[in-house]
PDB file of N, CA and C in Angstrom:
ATOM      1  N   UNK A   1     -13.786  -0.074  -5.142  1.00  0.00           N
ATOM      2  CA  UNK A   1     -12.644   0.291  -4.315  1.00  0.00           C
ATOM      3  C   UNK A   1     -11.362   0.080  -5.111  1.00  0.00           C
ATOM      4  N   UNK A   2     -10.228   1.211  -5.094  1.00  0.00           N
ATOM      5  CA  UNK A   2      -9.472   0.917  -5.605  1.00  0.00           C
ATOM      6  C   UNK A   2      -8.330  -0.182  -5.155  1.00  0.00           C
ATOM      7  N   UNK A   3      -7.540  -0.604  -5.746  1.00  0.00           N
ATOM      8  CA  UNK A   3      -6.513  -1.856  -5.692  1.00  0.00           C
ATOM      9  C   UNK A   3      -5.528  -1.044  -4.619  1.00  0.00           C
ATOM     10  N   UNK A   4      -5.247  -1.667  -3.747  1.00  0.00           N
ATOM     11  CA  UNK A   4      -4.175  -0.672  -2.629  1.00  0.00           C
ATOM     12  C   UNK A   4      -2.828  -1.898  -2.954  1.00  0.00           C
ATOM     13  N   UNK A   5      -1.793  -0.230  -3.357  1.00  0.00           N
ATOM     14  CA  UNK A   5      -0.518  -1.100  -3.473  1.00  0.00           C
ATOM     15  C   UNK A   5       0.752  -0.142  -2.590  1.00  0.00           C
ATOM     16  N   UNK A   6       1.178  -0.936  -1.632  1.00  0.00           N
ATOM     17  CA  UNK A   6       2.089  -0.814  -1.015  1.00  0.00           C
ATOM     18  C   UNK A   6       3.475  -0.381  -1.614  1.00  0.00           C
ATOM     19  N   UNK A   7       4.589   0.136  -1.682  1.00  0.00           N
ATOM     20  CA  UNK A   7       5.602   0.408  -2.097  1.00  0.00           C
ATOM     21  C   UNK A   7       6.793   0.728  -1.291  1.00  0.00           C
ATOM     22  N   UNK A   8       8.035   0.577  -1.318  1.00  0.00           N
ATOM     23  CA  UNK A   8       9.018   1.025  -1.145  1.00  0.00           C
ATOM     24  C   UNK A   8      10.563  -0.092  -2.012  1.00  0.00           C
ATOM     25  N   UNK A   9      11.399   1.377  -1.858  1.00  0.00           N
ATOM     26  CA  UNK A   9      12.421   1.014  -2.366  1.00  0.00           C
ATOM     27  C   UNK A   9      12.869   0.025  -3.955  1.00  0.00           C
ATOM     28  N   UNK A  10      11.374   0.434  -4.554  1.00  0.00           N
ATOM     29  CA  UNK A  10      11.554   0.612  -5.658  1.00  0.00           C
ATOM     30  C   UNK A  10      10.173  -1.013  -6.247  1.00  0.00           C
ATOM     31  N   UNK A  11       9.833  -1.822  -5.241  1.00  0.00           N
ATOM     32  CA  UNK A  11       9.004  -2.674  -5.023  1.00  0.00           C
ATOM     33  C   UNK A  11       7.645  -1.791  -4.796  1.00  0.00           C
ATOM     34  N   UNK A  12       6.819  -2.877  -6.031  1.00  0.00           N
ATOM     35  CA  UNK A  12       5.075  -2.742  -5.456  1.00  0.00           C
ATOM     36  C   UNK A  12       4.882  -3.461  -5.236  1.00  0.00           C
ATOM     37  N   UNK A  13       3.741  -4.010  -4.427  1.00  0.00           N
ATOM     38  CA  UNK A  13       2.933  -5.193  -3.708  1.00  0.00           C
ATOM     39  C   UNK A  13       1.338  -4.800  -3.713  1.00  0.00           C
ATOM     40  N   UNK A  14       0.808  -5.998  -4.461  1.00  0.00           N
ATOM     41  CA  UNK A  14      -0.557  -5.416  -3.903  1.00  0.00           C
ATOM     42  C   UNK A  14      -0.830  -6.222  -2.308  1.00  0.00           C
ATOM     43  N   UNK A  15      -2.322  -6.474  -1.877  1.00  0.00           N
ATOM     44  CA  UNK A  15      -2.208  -7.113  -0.672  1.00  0.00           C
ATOM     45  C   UNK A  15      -2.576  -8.364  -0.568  1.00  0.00           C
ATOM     46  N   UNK A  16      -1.600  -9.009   0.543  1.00  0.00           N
ATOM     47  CA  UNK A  16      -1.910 -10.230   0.722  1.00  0.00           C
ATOM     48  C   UNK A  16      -3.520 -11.425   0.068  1.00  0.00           C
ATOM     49  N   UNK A  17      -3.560 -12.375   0.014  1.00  0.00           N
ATOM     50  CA  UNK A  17      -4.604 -13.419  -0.096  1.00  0.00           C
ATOM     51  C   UNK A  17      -4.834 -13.676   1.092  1.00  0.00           C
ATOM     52  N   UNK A  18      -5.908 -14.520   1.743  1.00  0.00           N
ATOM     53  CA  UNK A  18      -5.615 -15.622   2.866  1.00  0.00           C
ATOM     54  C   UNK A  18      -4.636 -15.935   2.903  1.00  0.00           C
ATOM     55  N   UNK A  19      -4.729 -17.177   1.784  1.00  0.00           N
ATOM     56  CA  UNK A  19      -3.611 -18.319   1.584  1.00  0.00           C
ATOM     57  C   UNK A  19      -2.499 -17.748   1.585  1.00  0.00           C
ATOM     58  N   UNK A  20      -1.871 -16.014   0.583  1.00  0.00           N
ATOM     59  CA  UNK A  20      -0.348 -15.885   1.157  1.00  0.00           C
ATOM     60  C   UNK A  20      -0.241 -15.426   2.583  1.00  0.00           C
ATOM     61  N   UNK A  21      -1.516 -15.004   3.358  1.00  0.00           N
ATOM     62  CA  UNK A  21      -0.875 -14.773   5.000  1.00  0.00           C
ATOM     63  C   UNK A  21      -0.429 -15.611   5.304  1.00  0.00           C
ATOM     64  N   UNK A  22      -1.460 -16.857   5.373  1.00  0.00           N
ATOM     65  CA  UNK A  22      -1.651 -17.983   6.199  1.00  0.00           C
ATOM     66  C   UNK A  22      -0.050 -19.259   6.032  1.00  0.00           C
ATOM     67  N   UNK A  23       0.283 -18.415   4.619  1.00  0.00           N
ATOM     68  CA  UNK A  23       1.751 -18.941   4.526  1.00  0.00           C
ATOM     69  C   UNK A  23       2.858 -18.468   5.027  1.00  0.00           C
ATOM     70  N   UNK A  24       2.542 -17.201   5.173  1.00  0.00           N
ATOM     71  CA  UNK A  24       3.196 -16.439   5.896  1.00  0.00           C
ATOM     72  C   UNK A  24       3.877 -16.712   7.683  1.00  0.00           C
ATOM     73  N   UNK A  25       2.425 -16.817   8.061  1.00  0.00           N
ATOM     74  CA  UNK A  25       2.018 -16.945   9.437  1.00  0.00           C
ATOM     75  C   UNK A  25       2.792 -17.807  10.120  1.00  0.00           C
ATOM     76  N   UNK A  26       2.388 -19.356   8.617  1.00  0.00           N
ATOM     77  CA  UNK A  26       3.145 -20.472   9.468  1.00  0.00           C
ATOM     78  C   UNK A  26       5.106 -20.515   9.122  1.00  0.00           C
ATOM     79  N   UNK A  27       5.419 -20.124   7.681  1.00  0.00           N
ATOM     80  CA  UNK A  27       6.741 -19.635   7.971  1.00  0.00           C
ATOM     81  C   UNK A  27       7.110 -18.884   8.794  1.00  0.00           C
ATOM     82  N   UNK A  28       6.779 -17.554   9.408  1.00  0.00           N
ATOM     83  CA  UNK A  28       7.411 -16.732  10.452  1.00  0.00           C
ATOM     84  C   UNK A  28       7.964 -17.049  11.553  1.00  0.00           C
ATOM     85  N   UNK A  29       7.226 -18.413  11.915  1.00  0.00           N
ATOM     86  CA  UNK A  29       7.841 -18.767  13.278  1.00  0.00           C
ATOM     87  C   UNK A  29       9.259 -19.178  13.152  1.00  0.00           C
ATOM     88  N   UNK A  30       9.680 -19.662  11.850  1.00  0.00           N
ATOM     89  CA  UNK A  30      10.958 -20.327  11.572  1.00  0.00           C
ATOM     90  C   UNK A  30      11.848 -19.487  11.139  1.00  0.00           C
ATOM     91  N   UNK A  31      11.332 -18.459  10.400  1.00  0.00           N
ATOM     92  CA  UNK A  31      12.664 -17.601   9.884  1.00  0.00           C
ATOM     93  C   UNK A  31      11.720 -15.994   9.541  1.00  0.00           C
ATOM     94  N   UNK A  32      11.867 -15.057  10.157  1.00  0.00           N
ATOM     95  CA  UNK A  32      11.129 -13.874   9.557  1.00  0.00           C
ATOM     96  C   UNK A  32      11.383 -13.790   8.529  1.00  0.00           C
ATOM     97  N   UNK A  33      12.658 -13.293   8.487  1.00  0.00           N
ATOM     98  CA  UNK A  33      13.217 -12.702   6.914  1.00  0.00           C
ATOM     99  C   UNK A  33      13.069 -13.562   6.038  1.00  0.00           C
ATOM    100  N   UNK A  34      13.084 -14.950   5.920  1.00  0.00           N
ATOM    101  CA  UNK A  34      12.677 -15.784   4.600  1.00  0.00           C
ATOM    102  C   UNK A  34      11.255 -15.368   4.678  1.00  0.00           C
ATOM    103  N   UNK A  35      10.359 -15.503   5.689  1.00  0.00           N
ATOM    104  CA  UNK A  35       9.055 -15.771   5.360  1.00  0.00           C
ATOM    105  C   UNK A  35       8.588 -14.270   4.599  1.00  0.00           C
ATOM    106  N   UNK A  36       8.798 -13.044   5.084  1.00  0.00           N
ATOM    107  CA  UNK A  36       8.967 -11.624   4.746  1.00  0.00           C
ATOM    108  C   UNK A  36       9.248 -11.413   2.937  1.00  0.00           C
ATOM    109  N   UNK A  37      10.163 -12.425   2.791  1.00  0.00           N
ATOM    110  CA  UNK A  37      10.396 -12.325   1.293  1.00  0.00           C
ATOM    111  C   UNK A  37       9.888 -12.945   0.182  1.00  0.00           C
ATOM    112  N   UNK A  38       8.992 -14.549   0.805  1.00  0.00           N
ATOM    113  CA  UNK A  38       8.528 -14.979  -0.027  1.00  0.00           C
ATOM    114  C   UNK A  38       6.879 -14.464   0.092  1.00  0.00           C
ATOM    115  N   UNK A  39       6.430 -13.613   1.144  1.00  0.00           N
ATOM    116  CA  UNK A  39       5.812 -12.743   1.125  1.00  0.00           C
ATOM    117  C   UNK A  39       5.363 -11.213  -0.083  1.00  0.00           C
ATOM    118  N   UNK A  40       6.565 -10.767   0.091  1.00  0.00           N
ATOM    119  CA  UNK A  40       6.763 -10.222  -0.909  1.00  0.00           C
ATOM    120  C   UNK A  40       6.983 -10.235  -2.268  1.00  0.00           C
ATOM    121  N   UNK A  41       7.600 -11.587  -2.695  1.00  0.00           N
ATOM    122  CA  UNK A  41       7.731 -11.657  -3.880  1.00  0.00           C
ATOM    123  C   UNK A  41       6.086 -12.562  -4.493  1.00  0.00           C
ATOM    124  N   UNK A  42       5.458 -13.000  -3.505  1.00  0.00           N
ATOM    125  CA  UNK A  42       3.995 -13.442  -3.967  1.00  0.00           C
ATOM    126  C   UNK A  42       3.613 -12.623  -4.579  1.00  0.00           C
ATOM    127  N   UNK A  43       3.513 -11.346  -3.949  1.00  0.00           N
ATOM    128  CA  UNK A  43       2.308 -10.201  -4.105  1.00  0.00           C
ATOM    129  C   UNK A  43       2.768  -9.044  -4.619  1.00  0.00           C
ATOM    130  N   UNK A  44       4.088  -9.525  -5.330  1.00  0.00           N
ATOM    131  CA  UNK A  44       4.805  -8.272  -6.088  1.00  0.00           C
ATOM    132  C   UNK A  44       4.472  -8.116  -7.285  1.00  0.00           C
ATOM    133  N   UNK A  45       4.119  -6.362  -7.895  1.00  0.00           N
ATOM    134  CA  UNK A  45       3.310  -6.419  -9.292  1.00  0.00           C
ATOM    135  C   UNK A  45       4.441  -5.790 -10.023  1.00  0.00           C
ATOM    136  N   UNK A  46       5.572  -4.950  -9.250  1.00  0.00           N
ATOM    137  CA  UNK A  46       6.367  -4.382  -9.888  1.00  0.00           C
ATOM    138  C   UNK A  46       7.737  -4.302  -9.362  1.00  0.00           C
ATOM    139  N   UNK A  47       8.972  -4.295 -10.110  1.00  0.00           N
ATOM    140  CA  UNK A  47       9.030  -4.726 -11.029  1.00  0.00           C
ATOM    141  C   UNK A  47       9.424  -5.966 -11.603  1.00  0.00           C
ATOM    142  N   UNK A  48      10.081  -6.270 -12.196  1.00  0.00           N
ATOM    143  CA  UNK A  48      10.146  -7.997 -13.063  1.00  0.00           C
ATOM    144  C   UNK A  48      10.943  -8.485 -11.775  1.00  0.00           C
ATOM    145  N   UNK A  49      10.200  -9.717 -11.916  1.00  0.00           N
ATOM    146  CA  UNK A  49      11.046 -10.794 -10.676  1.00  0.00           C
ATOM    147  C   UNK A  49      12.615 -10.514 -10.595  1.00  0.00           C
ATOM    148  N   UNK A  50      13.254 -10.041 -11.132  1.00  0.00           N
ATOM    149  CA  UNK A  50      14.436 -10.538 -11.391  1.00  0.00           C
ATOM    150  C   UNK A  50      15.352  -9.150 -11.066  1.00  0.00           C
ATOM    151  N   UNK A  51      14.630  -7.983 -11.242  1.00  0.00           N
ATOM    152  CA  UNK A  51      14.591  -6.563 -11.023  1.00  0.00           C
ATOM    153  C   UNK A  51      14.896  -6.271  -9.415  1.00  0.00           C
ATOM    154  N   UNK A  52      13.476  -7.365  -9.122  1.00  0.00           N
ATOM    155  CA  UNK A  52      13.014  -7.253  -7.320  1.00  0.00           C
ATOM    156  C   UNK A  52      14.341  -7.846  -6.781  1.00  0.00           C
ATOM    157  N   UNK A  53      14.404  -9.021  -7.282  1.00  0.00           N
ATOM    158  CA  UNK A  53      15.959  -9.808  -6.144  1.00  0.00           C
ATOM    159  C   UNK A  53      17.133  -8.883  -6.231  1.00  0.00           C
ATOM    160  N   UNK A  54      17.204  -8.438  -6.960  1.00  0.00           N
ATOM    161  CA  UNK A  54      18.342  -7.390  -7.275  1.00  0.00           C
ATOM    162  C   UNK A  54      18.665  -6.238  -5.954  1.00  0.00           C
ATOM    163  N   UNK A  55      17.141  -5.719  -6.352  1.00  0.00           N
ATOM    164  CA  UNK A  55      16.649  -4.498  -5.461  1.00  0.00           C
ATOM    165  C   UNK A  55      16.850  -5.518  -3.648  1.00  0.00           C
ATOM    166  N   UNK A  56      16.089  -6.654  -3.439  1.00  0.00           N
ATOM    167  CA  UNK A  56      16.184  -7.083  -2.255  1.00  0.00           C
ATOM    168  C   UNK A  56      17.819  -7.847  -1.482  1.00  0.00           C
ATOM    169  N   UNK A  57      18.634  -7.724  -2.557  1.00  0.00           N
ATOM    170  CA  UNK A  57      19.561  -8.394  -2.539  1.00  0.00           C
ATOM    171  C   UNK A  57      20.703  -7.607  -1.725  1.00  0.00           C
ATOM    172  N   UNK A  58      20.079  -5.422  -2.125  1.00  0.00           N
ATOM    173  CA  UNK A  58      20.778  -4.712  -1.959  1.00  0.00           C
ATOM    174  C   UNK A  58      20.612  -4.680  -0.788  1.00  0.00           C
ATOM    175  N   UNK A  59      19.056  -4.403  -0.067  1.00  0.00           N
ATOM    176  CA  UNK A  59      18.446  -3.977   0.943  1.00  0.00           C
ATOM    177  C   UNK A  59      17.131  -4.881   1.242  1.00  0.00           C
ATOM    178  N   UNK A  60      18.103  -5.975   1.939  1.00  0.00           N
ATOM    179  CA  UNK A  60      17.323  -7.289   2.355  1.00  0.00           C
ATOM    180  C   UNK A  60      16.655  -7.258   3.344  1.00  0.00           C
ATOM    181  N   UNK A  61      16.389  -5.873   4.529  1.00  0.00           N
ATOM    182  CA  UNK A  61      15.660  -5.370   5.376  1.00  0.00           C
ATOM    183  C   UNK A  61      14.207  -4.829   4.994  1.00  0.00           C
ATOM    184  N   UNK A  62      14.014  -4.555   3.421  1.00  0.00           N
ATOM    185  CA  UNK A  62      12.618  -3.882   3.432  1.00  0.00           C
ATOM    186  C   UNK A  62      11.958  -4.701   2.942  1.00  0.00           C
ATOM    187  N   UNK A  63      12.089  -5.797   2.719  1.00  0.00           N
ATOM    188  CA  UNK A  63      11.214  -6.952   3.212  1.00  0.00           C
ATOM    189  C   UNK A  63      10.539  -7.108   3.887  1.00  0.00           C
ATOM    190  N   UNK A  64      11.092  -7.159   4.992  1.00  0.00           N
ATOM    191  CA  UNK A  64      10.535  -7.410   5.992  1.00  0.00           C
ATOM    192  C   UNK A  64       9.960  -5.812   6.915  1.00  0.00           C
ATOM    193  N   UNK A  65       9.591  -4.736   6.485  1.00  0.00           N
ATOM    194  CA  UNK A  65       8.882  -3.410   6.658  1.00  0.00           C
ATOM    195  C   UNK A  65       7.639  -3.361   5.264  1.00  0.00           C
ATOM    196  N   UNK A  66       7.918  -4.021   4.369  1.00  0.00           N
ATOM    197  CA  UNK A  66       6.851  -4.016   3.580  1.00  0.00           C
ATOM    198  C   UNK A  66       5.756  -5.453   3.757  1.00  0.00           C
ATOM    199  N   UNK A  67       7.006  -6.399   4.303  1.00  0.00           N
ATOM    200  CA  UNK A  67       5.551  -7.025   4.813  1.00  0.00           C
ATOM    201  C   UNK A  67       4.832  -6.765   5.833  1.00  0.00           C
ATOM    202  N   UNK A  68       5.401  -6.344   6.999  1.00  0.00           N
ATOM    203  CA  UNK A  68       4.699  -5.879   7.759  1.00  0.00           C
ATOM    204  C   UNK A  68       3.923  -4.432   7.634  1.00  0.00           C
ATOM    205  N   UNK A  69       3.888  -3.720   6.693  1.00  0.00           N
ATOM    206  CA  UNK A  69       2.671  -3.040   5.980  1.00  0.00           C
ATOM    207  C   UNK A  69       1.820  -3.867   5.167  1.00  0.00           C
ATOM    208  N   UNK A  70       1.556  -4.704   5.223  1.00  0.00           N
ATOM    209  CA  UNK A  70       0.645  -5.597   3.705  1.00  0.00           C
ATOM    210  C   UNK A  70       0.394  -6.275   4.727  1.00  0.00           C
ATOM    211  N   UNK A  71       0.568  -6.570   5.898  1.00  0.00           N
ATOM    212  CA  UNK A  71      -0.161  -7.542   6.938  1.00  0.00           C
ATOM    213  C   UNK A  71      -1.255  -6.453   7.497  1.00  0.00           C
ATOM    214  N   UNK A  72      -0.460  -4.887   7.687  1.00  0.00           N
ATOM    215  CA  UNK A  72      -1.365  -3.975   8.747  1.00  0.00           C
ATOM    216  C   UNK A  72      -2.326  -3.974   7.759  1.00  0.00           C
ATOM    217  N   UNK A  73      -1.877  -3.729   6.218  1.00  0.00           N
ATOM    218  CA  UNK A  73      -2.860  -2.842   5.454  1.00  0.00           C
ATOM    219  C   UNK A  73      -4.152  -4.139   5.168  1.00  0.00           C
ATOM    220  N   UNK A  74      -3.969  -5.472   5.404  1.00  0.00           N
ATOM    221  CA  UNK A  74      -4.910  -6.664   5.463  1.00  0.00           C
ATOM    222  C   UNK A  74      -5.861  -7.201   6.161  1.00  0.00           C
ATOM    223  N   UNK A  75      -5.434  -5.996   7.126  1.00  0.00           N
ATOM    224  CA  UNK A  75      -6.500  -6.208   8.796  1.00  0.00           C
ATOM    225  C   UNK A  75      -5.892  -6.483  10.130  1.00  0.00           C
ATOM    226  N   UNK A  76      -4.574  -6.799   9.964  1.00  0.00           N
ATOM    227  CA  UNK A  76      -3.408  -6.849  11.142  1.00  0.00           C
ATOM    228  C   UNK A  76      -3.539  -5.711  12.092  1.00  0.00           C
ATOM    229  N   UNK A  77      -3.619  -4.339  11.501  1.00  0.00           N
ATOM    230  CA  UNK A  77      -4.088  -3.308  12.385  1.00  0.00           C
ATOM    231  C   UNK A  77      -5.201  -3.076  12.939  1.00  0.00           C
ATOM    232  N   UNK A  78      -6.425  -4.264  12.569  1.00  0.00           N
ATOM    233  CA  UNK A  78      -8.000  -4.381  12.858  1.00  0.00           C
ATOM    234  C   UNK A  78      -8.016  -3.821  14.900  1.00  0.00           C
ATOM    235  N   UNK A  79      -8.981  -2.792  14.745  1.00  0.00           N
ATOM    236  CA  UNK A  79      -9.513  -2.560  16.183  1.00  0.00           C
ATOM    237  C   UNK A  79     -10.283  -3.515  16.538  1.00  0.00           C
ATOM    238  N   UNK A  80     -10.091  -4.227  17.811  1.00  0.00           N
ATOM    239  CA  UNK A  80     -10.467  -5.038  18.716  1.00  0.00           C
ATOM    240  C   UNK A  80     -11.249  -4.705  19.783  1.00  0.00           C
ATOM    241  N   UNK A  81     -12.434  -5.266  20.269  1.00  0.00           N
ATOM    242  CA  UNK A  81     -13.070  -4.868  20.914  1.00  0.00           C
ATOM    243  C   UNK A  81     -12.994  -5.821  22.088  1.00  0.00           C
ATOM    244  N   UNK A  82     -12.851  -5.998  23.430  1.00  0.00           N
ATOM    245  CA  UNK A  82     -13.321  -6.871  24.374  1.00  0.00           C
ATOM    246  C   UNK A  82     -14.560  -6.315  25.145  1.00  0.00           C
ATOM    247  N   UNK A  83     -15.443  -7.126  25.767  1.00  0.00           N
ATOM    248  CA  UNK A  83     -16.542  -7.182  26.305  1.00  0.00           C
ATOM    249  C   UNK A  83     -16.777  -8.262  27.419  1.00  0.00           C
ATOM    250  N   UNK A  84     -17.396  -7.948  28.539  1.00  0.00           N
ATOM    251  CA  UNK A  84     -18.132  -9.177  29.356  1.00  0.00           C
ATOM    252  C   UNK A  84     -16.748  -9.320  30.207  1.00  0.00           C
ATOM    253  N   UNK A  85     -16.615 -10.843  30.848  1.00  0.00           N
ATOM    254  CA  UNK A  85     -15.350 -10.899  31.824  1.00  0.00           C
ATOM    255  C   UNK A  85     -14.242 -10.378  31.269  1.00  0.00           C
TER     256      UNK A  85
END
């Protein structure tokens, strides 16, 4: 299977680990947008760290739209089934 990498605004990401959701998960409750970014900059392949803050510095909103694609694309969008009561 190929490597799925997310993109916008000039950022790649491949997808989340456990461990970066689960870091995720528990930052979000405290601050989206921090948690959104250190999200992103975990799982960022392109381009140079220093490139990305630049780019996020401009447009500190797609952060937080690219993490929430790298959560759907991780199983966040998983179909759910209920059954029984």
């Amino acid at each position: 299977m190929a490597e799925v990498i997310v993109k916008a605004a000039g950022l790649e990401c491949r997808l989340p680990s456990f461990p970066e959701v689960d870091r995720f998960l528990t930052q979000v409750e405290k601050n989206k947008l921090t948690a959104s970014k250190a999200l992103v900059l975990a799982t960022l392949v392109r381009p140079e760290l220093a490139e990305a803050k630049t780019i996020i510095d401009a447009k500190p909103l797609v952060v937080v739209s690219l993490a929430g694609k790298l959560l759907e694309l991780a199983g966040g969008d998983a179909e759910v089934e209920i059954s029984g009561n």
